[in-house]
N, C-alpha and C. Protein backbone atom coordinates (compact mmCIF):
# COMPACT_ATOMS: atom_id res chain seq x y z
N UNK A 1 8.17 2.49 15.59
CA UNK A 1 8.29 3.67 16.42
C UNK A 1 8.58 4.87 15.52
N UNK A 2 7.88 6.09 15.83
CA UNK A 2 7.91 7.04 15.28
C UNK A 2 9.66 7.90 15.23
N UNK A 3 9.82 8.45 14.17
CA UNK A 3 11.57 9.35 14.55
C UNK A 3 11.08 10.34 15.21
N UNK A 4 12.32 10.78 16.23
CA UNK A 4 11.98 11.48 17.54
C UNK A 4 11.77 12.71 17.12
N UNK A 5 11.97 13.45 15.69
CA UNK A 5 12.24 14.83 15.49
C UNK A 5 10.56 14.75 14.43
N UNK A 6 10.23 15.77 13.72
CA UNK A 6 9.03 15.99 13.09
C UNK A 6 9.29 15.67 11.46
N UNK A 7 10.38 15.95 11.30
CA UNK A 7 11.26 15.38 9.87
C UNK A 7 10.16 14.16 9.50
N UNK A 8 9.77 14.38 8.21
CA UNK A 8 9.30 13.46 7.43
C UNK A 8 10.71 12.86 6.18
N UNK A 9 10.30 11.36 5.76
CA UNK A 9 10.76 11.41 4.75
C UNK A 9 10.23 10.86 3.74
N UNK A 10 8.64 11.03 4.09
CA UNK A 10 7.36 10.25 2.97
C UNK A 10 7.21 11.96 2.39
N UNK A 11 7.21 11.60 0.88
CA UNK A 11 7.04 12.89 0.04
C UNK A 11 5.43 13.36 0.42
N UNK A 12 4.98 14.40 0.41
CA UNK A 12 3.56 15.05 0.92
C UNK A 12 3.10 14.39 0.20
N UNK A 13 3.12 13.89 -1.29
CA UNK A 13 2.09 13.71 -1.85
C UNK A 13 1.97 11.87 -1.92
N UNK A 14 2.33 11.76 -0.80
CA UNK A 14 2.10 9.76 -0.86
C UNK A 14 0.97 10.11 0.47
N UNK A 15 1.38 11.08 1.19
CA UNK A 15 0.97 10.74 2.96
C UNK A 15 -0.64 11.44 2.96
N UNK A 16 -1.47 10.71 3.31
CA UNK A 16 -2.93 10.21 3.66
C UNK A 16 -3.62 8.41 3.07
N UNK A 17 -5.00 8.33 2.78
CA UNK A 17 -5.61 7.70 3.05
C UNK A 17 -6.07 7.23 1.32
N UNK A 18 -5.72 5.83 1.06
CA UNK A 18 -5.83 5.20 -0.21
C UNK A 18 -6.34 3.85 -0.63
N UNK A 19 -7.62 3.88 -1.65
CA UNK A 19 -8.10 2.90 -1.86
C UNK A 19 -7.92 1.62 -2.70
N UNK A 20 -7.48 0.56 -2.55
CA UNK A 20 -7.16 -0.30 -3.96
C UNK A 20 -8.83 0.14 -5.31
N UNK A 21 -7.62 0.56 -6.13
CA UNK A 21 -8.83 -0.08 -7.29
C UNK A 21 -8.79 -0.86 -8.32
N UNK A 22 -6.96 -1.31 -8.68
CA UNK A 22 -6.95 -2.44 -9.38
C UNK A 22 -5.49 -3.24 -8.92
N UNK A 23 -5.93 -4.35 -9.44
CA UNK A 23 -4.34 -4.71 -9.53
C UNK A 23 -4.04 -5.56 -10.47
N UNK A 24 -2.95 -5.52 -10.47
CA UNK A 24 -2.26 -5.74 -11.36
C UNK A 24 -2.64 -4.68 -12.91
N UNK A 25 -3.08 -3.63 -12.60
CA UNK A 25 -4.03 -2.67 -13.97
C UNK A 25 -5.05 -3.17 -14.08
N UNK A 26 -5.98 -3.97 -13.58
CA UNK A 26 -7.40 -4.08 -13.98
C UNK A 26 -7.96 -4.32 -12.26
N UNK A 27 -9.36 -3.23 -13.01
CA UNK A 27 -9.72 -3.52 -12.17
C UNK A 27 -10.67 -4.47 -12.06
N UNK A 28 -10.82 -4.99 -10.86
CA UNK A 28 -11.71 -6.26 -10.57
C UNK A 28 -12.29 -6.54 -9.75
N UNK A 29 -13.14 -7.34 -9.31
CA UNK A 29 -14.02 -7.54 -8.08
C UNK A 29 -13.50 -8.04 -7.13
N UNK A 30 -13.39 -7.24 -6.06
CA UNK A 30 -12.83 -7.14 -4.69
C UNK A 30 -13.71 -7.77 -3.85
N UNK A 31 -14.93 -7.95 -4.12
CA UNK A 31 -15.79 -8.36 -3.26
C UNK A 31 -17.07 -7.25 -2.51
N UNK A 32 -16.84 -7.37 -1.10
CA UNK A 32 -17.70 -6.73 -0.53
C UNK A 32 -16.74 -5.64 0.17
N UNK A 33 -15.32 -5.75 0.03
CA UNK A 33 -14.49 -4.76 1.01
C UNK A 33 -13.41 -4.58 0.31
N UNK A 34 -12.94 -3.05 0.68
CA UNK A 34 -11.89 -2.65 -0.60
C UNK A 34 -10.81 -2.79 0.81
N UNK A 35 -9.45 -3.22 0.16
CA UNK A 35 -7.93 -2.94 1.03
C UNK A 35 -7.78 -1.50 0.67
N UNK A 36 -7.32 -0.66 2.16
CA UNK A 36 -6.76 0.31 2.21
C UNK A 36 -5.01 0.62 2.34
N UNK A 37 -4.59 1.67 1.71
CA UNK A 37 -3.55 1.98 2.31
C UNK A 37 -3.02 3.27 3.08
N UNK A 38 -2.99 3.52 4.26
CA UNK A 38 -2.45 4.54 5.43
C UNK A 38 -1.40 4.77 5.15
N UNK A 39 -0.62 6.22 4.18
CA UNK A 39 0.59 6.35 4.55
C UNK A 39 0.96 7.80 5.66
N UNK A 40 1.72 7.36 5.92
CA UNK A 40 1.99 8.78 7.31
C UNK A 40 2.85 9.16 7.20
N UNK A 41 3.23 10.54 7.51
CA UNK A 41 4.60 11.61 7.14
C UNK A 41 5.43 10.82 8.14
N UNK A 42 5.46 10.03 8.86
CA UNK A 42 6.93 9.67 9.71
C UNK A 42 7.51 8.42 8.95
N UNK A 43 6.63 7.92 7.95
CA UNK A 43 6.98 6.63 7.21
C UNK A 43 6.45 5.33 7.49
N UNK A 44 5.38 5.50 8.59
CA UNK A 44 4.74 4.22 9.15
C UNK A 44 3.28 4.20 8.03
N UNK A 45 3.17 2.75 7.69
CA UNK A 45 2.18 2.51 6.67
C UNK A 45 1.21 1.35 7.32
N UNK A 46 -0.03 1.87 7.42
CA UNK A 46 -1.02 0.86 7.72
C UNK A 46 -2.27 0.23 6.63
N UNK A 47 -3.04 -0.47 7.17
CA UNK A 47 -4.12 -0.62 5.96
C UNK A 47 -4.66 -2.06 6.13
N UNK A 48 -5.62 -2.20 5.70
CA UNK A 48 -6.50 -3.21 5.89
C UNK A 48 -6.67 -4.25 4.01
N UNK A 49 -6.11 -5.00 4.02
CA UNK A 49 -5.84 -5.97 3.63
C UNK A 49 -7.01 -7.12 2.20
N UNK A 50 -8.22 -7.18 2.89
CA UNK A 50 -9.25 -7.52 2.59
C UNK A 50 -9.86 -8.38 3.75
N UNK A 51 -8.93 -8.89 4.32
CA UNK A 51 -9.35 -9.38 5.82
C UNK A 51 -8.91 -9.32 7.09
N UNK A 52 -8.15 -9.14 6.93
CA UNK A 52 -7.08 -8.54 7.90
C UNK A 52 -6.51 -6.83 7.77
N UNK A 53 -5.59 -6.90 9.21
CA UNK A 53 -5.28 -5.31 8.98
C UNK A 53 -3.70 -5.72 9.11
N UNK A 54 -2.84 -4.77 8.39
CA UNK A 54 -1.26 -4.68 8.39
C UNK A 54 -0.30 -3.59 8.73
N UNK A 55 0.49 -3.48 8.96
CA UNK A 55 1.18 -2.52 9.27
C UNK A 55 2.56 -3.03 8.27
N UNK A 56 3.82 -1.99 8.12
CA UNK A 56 4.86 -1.70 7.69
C UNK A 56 5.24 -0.70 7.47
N UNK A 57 6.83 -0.03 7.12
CA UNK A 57 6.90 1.00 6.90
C UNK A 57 7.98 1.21 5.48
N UNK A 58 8.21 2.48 5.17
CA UNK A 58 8.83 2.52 3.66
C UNK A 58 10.57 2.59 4.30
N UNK A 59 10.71 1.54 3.29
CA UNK A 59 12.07 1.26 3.59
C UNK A 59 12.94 2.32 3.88
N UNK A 60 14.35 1.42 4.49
CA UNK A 60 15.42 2.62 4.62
C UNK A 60 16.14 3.89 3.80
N UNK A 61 15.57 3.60 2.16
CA UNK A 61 16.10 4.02 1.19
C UNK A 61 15.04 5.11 1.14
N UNK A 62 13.83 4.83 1.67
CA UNK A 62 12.90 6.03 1.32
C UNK A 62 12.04 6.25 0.40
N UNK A 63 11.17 7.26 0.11
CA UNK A 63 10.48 7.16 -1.10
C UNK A 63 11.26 8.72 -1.89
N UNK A 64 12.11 8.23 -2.87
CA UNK A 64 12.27 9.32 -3.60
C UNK A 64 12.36 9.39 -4.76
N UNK A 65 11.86 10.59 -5.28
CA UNK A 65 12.02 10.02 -7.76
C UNK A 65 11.46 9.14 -7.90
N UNK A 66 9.80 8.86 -7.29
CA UNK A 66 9.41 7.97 -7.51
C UNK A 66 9.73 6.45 -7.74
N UNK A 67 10.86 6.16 -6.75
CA UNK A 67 11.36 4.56 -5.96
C UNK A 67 11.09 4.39 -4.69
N UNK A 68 10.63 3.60 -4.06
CA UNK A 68 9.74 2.89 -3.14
C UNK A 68 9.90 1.66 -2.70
N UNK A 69 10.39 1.23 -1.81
CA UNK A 69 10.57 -0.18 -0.89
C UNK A 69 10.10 0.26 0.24
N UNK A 70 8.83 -1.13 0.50
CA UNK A 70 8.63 -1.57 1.96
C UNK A 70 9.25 -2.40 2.93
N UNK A 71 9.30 -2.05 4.29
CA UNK A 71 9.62 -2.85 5.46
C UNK A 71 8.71 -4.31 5.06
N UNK A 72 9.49 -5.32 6.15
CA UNK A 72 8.91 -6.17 6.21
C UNK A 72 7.02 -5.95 6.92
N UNK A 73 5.88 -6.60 6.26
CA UNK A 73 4.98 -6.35 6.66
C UNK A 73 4.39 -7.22 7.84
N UNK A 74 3.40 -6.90 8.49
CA UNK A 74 3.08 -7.78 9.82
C UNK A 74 1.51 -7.69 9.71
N UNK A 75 0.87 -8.50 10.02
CA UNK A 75 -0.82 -8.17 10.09
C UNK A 75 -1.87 -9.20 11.15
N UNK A 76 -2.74 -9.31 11.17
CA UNK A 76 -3.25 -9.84 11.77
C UNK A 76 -3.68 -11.07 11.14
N UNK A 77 -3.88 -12.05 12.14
CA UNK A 77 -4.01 -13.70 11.37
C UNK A 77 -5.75 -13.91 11.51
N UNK A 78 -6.49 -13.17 11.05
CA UNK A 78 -8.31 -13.50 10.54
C UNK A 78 -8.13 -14.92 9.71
N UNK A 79 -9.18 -15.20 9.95
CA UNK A 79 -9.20 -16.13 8.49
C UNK A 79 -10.59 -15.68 7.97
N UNK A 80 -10.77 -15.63 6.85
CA UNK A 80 -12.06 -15.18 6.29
C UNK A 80 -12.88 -16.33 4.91
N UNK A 81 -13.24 -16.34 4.07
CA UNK A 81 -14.02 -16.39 2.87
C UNK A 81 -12.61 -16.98 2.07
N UNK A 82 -12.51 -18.36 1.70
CA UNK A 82 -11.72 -18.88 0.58
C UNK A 82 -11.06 -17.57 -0.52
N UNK A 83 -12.50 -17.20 -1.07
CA UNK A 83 -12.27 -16.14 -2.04
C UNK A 83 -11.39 -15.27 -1.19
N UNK A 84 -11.97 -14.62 -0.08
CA UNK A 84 -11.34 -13.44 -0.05
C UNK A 84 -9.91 -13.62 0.21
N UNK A 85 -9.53 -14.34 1.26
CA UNK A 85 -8.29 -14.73 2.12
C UNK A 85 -7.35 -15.35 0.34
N UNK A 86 -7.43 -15.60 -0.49
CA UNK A 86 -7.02 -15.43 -2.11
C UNK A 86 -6.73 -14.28 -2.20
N UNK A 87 -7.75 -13.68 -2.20
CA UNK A 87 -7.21 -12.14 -3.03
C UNK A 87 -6.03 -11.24 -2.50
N UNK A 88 -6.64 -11.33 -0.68
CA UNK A 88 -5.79 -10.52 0.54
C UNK A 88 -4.18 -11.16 -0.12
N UNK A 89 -4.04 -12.50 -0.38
CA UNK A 89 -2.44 -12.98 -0.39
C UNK A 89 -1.76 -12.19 -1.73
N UNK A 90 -2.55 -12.17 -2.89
CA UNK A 90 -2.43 -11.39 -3.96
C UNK A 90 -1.96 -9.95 -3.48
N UNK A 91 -2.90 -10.00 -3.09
CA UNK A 91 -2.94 -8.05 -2.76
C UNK A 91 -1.13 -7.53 -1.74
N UNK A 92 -1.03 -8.68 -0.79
CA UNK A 92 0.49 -8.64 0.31
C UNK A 92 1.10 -9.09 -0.67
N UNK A 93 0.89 -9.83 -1.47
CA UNK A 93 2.10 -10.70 -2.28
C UNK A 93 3.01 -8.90 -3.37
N UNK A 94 1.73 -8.30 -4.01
CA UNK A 94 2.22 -7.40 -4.64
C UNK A 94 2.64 -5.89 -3.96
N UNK A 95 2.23 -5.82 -2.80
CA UNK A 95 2.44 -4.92 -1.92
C UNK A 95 4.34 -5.17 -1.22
N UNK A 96 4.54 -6.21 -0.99
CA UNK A 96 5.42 -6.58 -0.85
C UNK A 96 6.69 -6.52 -2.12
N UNK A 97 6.20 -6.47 -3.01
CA UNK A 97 7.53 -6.37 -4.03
C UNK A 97 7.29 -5.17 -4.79
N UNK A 98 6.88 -3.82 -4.14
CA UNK A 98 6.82 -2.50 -4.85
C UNK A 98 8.00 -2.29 -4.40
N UNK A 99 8.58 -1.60 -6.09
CA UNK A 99 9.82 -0.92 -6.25
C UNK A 99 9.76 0.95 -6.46
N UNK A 100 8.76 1.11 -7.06
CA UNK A 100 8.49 2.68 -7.35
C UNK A 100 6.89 2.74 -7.76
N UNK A 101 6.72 3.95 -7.54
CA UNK A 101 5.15 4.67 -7.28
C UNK A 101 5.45 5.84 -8.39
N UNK A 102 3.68 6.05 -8.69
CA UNK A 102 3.53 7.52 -9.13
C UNK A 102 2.25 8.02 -8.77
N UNK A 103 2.28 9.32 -8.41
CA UNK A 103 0.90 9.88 -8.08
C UNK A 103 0.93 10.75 -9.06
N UNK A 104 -0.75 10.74 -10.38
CA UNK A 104 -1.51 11.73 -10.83
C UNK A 104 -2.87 12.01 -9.91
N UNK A 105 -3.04 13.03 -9.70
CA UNK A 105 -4.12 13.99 -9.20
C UNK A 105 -4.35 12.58 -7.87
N UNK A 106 -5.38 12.12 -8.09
CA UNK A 106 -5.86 11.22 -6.89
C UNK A 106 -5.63 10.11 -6.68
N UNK A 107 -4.49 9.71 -7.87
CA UNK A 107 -4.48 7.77 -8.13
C UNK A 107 -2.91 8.05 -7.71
N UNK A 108 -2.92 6.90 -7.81
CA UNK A 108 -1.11 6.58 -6.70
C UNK A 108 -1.33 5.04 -7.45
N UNK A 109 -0.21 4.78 -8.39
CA UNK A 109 0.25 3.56 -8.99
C UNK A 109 1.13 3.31 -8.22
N UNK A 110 1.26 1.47 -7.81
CA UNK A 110 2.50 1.12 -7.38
C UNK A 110 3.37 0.05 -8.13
N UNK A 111 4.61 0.39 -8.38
CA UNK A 111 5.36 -0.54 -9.57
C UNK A 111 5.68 -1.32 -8.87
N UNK A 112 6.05 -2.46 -9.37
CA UNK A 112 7.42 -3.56 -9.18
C UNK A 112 8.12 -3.95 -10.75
N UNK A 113 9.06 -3.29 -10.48
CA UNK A 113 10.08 -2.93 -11.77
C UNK A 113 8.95 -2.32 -13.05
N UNK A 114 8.85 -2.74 -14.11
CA UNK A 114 7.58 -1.99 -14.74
C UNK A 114 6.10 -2.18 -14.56
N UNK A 115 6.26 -3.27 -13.96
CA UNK A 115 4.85 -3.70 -13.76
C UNK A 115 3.62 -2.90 -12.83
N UNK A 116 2.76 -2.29 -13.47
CA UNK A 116 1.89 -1.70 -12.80
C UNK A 116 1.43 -2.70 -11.99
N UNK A 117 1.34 -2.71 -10.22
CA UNK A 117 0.71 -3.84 -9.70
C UNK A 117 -0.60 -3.60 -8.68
N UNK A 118 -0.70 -2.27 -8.19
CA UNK A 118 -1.45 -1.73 -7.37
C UNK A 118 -2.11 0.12 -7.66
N UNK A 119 -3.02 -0.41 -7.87
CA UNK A 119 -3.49 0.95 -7.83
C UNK A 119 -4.55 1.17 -6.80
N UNK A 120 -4.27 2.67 -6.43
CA UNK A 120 -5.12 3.41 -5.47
C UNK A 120 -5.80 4.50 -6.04
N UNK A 121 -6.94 5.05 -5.06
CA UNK A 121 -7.70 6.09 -5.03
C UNK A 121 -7.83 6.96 -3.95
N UNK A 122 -7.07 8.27 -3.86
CA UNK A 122 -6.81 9.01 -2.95
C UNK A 122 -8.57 9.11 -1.92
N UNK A 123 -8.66 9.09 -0.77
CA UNK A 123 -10.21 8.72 -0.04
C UNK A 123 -9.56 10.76 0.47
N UNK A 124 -10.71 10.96 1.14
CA UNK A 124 -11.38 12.12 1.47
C UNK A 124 -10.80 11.89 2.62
């Protein structure tokens, strides 16, 4: 549920529409469908997975100085392609243990402790 007032506490420059392009720092073949990530100025985070779609939101601590914790995540139970339904668990597995982010120009890295584990591509 959204907070009742207009107060954001997702920094402007996390909130729109983002593409995986690697993980763990390389990039690699995703297949036929890239996971997205939805972030929104009230702190609710959506996105599509590789087979599924998920929801969560940025923890109670917030995103600030580039540190970052997610809510517990929830998604839909598809089952898809051996391969893919692999990658999707990869992809929640590291989505799930981001500690801090950085955004240059259009890319948005997501850490877990130093580890580069997710990268995005800011979408149009």
């Amino acid at each position: 549920m959204a907070p009742s007032n207009e107060e954001s506490n997702t920094p402007a420059e996390l909130v729109g529409s983002w593409a995986l392009i690697a993980v763990d720092g390389n990039p690699g073949d995703m297949g036929d469908v890239t996971p997205t990530l939805d972030l929104r100025r009230d702190g609710s985070i959506g996105g599509f997975s590789g087979v599924n779609r998920f929801v969560t939101r940025l923890g109670s601590e917030d995103a600030v100085e580039g540190t970052m914790s997610l809510g517990p995540t929830a998604g839909t139970r598809m089952a898809g392609p051996p391969r893919a339904m692999a990658f999707e668990k990869i992809f929640l597995e590291r989505l799930d243990a981001v500690t801090g982010y950085d955004v240059d120009g259009d890319t948005l890295r997501l850490w877990s402790g130093d580890d580069e584990v997710l990268t995005f591509e800011r979408q149009a």
